[in-house]
PDB file of N, CA and C in Angstrom:
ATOM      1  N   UNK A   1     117.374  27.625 -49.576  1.00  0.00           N
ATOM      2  CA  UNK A   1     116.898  27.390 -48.228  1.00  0.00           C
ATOM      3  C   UNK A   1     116.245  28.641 -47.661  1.00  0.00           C
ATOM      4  N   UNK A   2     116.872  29.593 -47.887  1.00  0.00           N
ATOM      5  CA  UNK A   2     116.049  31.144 -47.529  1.00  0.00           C
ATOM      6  C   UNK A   2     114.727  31.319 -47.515  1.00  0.00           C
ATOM      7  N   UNK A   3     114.342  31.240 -49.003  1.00  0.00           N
ATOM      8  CA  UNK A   3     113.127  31.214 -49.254  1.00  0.00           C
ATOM      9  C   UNK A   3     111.761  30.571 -48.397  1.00  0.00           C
ATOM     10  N   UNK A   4     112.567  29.211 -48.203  1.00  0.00           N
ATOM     11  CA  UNK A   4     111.389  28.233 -47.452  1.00  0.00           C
ATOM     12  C   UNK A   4     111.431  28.668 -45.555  1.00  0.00           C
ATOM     13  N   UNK A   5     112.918  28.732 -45.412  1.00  0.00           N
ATOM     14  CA  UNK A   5     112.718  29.138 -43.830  1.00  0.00           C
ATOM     15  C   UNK A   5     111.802  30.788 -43.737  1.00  0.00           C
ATOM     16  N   UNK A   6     112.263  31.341 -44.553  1.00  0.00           N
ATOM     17  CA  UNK A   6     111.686  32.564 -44.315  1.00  0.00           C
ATOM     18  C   UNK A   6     109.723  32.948 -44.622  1.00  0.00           C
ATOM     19  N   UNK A   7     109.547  31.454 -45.483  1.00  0.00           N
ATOM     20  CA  UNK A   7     108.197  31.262 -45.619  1.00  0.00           C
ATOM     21  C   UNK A   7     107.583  31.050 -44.282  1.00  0.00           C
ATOM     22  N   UNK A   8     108.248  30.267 -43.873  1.00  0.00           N
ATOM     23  CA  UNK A   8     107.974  29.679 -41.996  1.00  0.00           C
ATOM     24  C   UNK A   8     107.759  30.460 -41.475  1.00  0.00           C
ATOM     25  N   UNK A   9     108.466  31.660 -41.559  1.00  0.00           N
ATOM     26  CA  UNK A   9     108.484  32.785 -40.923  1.00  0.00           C
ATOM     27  C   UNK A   9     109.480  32.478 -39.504  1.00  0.00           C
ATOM     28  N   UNK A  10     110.773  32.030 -40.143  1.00  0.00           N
ATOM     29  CA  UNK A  10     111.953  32.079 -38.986  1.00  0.00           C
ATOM     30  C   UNK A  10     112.665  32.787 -40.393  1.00  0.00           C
ATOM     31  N   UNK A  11     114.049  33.266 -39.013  1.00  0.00           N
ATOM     32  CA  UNK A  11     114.868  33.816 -39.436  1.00  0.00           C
ATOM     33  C   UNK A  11     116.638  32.856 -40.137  1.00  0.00           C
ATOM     34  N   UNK A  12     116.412  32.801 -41.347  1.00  0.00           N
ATOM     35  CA  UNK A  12     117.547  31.934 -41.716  1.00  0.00           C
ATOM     36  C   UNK A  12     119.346  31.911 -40.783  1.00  0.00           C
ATOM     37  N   UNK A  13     119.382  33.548 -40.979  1.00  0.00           N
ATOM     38  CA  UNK A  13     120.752  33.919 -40.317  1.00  0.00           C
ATOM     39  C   UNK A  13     120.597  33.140 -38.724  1.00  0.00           C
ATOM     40  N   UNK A  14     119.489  33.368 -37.804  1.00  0.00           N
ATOM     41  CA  UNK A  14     119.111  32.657 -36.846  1.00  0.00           C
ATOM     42  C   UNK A  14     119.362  31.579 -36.797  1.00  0.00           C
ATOM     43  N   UNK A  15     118.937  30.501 -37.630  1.00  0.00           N
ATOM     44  CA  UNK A  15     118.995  29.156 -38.027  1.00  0.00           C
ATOM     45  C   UNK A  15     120.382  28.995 -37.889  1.00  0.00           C
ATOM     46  N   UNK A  16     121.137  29.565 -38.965  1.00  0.00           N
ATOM     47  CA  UNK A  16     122.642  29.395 -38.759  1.00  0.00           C
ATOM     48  C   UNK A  16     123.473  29.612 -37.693  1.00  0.00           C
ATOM     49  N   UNK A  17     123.116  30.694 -36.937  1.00  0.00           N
ATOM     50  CA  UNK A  17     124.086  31.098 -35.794  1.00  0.00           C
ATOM     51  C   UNK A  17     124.111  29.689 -34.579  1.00  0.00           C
ATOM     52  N   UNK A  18     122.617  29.395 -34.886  1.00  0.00           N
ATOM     53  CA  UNK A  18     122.167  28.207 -33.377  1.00  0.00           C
ATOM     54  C   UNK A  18     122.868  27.231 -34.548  1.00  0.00           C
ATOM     55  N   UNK A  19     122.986  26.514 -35.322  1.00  0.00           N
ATOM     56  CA  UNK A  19     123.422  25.475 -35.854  1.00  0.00           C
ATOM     57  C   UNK A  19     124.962  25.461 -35.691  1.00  0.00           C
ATOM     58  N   UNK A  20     125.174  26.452 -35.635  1.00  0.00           N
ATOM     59  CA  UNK A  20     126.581  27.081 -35.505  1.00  0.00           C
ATOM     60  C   UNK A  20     127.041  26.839 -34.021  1.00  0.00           C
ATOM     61  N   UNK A  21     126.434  26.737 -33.146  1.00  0.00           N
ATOM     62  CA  UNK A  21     126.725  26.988 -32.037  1.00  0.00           C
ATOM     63  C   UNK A  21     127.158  25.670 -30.913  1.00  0.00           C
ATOM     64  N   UNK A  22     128.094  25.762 -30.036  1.00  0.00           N
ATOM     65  CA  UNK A  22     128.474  24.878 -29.337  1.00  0.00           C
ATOM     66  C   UNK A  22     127.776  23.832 -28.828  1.00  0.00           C
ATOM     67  N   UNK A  23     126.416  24.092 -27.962  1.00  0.00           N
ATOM     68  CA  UNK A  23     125.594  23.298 -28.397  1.00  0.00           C
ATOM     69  C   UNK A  23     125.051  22.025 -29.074  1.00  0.00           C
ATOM     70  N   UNK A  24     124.582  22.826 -29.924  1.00  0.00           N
ATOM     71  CA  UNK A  24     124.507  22.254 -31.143  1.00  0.00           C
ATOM     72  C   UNK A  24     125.492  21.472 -31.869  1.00  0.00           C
ATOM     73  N   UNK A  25     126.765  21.620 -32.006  1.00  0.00           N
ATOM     74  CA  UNK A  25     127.302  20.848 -32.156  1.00  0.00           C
ATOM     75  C   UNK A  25     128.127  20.071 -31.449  1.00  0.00           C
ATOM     76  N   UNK A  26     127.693  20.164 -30.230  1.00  0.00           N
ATOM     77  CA  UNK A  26     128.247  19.099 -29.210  1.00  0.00           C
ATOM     78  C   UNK A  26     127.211  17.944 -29.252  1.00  0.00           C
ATOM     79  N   UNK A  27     125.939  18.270 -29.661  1.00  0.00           N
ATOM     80  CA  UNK A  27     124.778  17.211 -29.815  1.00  0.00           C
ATOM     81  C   UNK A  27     125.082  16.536 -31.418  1.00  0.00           C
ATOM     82  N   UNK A  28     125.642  17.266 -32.003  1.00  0.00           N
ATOM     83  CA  UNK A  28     125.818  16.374 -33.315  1.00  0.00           C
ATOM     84  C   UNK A  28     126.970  15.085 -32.942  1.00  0.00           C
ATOM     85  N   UNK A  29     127.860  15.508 -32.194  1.00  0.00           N
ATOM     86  CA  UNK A  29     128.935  14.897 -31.798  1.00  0.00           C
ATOM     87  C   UNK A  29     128.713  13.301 -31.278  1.00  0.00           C
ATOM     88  N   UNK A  30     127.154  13.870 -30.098  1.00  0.00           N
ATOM     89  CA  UNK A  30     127.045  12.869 -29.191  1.00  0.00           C
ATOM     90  C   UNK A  30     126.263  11.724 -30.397  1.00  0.00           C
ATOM     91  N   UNK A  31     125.224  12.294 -31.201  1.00  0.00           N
ATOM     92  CA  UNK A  31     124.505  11.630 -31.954  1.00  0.00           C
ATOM     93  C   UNK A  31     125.212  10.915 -32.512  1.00  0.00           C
ATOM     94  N   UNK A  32     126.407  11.215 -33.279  1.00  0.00           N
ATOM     95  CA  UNK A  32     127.497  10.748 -34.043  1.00  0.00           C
ATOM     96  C   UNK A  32     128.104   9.283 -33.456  1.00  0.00           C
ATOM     97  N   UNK A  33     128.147   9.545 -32.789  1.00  0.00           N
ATOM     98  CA  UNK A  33     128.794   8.580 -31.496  1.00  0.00           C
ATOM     99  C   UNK A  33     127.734   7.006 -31.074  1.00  0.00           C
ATOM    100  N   UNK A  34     126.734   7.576 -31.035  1.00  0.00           N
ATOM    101  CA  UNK A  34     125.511   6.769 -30.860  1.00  0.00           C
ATOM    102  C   UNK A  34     125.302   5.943 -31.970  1.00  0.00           C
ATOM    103  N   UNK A  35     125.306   6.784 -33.116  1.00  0.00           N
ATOM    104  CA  UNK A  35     125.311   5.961 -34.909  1.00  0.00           C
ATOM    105  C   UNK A  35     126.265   4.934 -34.918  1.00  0.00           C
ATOM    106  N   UNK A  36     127.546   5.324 -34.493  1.00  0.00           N
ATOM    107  CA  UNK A  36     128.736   4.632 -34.772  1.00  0.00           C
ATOM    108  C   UNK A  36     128.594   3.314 -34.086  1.00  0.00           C
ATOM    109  N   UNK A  37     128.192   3.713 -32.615  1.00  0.00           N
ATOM    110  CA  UNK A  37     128.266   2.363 -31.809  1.00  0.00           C
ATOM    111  C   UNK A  37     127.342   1.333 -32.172  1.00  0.00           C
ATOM    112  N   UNK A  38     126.247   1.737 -32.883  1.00  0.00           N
ATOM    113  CA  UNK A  38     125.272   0.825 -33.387  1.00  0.00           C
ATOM    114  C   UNK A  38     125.607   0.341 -34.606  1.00  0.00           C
ATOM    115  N   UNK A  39     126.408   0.386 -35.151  1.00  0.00           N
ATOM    116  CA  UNK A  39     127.082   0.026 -36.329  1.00  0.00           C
ATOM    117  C   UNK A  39     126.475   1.025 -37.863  1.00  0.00           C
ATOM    118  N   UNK A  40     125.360   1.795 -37.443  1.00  0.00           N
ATOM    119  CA  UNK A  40     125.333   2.706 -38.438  1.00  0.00           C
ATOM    120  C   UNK A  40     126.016   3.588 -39.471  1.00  0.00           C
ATOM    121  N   UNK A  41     126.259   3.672 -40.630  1.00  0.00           N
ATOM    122  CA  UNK A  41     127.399   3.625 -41.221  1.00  0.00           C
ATOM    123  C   UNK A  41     126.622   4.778 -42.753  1.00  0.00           C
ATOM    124  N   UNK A  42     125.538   5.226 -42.593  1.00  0.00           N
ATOM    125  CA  UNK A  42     125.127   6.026 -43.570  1.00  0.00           C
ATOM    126  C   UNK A  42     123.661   6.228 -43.415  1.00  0.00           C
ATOM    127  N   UNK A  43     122.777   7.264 -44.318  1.00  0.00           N
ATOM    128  CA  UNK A  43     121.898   7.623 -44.319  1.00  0.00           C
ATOM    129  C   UNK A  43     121.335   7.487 -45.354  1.00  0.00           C
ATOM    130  N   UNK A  44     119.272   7.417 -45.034  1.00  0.00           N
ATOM    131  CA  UNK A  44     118.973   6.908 -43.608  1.00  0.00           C
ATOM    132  C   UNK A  44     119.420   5.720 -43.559  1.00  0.00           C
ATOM    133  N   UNK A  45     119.206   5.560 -41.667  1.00  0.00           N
ATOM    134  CA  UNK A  45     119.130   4.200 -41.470  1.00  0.00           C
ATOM    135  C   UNK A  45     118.015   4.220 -40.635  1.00  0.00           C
ATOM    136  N   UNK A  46     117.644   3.021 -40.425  1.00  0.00           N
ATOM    137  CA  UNK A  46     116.019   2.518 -39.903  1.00  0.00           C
ATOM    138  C   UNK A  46     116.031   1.588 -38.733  1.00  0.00           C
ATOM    139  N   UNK A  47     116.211   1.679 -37.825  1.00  0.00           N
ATOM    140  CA  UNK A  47     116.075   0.521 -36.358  1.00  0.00           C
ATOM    141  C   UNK A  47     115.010   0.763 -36.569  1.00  0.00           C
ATOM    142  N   UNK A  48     114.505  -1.181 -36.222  1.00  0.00           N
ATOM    143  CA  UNK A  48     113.232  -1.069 -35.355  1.00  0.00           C
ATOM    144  C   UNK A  48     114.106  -2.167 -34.936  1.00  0.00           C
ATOM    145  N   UNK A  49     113.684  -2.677 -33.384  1.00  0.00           N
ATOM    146  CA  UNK A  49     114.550  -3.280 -32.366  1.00  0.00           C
ATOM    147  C   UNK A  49     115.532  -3.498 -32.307  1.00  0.00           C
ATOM    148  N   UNK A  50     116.229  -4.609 -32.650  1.00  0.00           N
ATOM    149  CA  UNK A  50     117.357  -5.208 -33.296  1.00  0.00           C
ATOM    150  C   UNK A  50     118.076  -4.943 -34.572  1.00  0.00           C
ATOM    151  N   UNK A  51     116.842  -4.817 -35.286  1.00  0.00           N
ATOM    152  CA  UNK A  51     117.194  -4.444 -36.593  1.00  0.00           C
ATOM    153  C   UNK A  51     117.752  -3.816 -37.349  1.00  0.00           C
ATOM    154  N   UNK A  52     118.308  -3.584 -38.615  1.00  0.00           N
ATOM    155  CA  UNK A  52     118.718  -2.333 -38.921  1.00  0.00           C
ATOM    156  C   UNK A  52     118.468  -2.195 -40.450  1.00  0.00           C
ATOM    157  N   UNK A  53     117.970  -1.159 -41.197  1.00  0.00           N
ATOM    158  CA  UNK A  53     117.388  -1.177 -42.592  1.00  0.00           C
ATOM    159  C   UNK A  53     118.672  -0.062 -43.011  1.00  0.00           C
ATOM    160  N   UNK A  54     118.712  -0.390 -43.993  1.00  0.00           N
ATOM    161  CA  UNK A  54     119.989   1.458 -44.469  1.00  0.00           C
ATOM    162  C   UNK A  54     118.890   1.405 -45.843  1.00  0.00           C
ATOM    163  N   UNK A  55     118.840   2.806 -46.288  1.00  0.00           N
ATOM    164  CA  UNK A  55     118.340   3.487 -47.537  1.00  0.00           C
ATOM    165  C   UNK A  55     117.150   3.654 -47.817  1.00  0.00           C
ATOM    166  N   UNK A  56     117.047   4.556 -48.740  1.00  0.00           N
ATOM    167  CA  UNK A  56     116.007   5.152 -49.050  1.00  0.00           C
ATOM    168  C   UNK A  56     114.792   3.816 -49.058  1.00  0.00           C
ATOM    169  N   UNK A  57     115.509   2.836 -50.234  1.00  0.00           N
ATOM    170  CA  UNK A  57     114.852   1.900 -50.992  1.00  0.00           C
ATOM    171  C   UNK A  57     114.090   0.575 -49.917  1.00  0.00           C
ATOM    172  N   UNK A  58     114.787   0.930 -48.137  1.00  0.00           N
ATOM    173  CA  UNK A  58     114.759  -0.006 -47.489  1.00  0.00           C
ATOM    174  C   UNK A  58     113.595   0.406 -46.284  1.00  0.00           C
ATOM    175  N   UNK A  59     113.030   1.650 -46.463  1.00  0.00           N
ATOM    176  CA  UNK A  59     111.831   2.109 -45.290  1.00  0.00           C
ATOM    177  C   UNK A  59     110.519   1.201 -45.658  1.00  0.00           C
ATOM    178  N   UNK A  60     110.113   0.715 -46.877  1.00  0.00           N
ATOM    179  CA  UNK A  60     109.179  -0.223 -46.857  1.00  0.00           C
ATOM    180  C   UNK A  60     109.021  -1.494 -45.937  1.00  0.00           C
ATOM    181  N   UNK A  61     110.495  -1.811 -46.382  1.00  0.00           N
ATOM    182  CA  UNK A  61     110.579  -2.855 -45.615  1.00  0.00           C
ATOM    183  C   UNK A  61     110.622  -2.682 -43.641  1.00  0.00           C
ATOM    184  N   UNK A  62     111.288  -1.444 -43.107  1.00  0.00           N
ATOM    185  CA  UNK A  62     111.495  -1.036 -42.187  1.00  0.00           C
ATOM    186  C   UNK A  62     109.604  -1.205 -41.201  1.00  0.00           C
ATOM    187  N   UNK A  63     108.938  -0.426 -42.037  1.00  0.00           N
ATOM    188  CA  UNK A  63     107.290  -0.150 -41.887  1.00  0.00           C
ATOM    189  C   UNK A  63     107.468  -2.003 -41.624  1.00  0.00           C
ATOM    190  N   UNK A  64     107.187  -2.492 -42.551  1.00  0.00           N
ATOM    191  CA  UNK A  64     106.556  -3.952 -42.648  1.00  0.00           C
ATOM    192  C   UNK A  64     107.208  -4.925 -41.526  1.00  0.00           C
ATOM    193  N   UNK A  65     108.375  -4.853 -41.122  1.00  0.00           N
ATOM    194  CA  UNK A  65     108.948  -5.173 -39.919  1.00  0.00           C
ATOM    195  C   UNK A  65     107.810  -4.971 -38.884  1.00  0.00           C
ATOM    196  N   UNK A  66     108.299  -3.866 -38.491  1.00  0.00           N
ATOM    197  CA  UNK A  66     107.898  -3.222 -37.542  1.00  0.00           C
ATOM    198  C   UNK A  66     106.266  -3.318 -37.291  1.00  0.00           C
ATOM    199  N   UNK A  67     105.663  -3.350 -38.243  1.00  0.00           N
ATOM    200  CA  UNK A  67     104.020  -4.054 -37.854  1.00  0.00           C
ATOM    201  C   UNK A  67     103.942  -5.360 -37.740  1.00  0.00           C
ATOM    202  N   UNK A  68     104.802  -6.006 -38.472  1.00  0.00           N
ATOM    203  CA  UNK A  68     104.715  -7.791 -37.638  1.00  0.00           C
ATOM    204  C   UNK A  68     105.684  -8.153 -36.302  1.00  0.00           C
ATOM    205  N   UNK A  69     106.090  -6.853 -36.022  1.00  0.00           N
ATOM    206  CA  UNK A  69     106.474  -6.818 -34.492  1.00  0.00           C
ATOM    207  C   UNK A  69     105.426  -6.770 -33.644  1.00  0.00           C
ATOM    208  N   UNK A  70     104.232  -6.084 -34.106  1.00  0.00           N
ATOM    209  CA  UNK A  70     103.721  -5.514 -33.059  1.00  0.00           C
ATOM    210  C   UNK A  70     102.400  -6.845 -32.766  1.00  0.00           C
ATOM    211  N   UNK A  71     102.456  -7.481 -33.888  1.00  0.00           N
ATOM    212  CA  UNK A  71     101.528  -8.559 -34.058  1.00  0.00           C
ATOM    213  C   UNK A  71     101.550  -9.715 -33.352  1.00  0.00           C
TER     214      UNK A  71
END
């Protein structure tokens, strides 16, 4: 991971301290919470409205939804 953040030109130790930080993980908490109540149960998962797609193998389908929504 070094390598690439430091390509960015951020500071990795940086990265960690804020990831590290209360904050930050009070927002993981809330997110957490939000997943759960929606019945989300692993990663990814894919809402589009109602819906819900889980996995890698399932964003095709997620896309293709979601444009005959809009139709």
């Amino acid at each position: 991971m070094a390598p690439i953040v430091s390509e960015l030109g951020l500071s990795s130790l940086d990265l960690l301290e804020r990831a590290q930080s209360e904050p930050i993980k009070t927002r993981l908490r809330e997110q957490t919470e939000q997943a759960r109540a929606k019945g989300i149960f692993g990663a990814p998962t894919f809402v589009v409205g109602t819906e819900m797609f889980w996995g890698n193998d399932r964003l095709d389908d997620a896309l293709v939804f979601a444009v005959e929504q809009k139709a």
